[in-house]
Protein backbone atom coordinates (compact mmCIF):
# COMPACT_ATOMS: atom_id res chain seq x y z
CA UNK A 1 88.20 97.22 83.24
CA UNK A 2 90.36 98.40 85.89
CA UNK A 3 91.68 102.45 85.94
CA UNK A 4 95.29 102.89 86.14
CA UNK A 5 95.70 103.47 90.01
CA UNK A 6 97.89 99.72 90.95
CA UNK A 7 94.71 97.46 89.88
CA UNK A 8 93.61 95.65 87.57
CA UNK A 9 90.63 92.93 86.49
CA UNK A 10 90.60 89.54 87.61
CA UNK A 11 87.88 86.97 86.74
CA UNK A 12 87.84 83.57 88.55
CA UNK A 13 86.15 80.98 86.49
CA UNK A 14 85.30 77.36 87.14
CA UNK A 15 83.42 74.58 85.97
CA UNK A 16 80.42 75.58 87.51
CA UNK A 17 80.86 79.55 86.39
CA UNK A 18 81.99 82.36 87.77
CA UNK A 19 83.94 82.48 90.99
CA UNK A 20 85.32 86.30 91.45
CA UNK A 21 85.14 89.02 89.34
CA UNK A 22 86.76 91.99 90.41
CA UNK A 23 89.52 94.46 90.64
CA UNK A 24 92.89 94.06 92.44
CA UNK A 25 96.45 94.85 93.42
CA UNK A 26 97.87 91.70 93.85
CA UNK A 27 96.79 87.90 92.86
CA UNK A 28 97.95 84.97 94.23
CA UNK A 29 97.86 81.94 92.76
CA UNK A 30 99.66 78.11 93.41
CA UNK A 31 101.91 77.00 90.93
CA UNK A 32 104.32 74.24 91.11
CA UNK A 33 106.99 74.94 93.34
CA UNK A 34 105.50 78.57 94.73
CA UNK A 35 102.94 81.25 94.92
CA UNK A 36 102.83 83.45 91.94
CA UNK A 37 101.80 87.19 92.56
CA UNK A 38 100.27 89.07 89.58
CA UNK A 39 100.36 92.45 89.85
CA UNK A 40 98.70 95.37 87.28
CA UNK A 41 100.65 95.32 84.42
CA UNK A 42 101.97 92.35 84.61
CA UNK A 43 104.08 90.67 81.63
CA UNK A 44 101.61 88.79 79.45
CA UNK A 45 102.25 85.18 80.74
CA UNK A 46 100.36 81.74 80.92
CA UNK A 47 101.14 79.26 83.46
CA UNK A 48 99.60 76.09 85.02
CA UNK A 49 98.45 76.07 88.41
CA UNK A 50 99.44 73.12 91.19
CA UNK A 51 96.96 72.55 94.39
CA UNK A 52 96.18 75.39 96.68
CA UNK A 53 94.68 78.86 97.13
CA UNK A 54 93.82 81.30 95.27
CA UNK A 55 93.67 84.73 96.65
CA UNK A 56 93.35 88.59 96.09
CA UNK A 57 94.45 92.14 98.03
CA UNK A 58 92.40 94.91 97.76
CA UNK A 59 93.81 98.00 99.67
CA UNK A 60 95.17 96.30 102.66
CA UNK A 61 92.79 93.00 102.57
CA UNK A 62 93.70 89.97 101.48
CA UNK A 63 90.57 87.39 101.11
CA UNK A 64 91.36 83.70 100.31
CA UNK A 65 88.58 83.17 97.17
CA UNK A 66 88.96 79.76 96.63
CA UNK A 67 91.15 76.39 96.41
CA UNK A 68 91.99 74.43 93.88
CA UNK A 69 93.09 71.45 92.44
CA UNK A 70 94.55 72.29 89.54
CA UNK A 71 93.94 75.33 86.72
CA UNK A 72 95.14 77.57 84.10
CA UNK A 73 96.46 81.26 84.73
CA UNK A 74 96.54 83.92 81.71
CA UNK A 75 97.75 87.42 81.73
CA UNK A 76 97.00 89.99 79.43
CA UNK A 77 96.32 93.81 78.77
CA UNK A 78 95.94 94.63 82.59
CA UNK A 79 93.57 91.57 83.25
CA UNK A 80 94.14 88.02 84.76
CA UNK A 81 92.27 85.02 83.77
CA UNK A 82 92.46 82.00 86.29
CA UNK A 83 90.34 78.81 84.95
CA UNK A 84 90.02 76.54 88.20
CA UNK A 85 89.16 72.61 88.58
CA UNK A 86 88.05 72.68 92.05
């Protein structure tokens, strides 16, 4: 789990298994009408994701992990969730 210093866990999971696991600041995900950015602590929250990226800062790096067609995005107890249909 990730240490209180501005990250926090996220695990990337698909149909086929895992595709991230790892600590962040920031994760962005598509949803219907925008990005959403997730940052640690975040308000718990589900949403459904629309077509597009999916992405994640560390420090000053931003690396595009994936894109999707559609998925599921849950937020809890300083950790983020993202099921993907690719």
């Amino acid at each position: 789990m990730a240490k209180d210093n501005g990250t926090f866990t996220v695990s990337i999971l698909s149909e086929v298994g895992v595709v991230y696991y790892g600590d962040c600041n920031v994760l962005f995900v598509p949803a219907a009408h925008d990005t959403i950015a997730v940052l640690a602590h975040h308000t718990p929250m589900i949403a459904m994701l629309s077509s597009g990226t999916v992405s994640v800062k560390t420090g000053r790096d931003t690396q595009t992990i994936t894109t999707v067609k559609s998925g599921l995005l849950c937020v809890g107890d300083n950790e983020a969730t993202v099921l993907v249909n690719l």
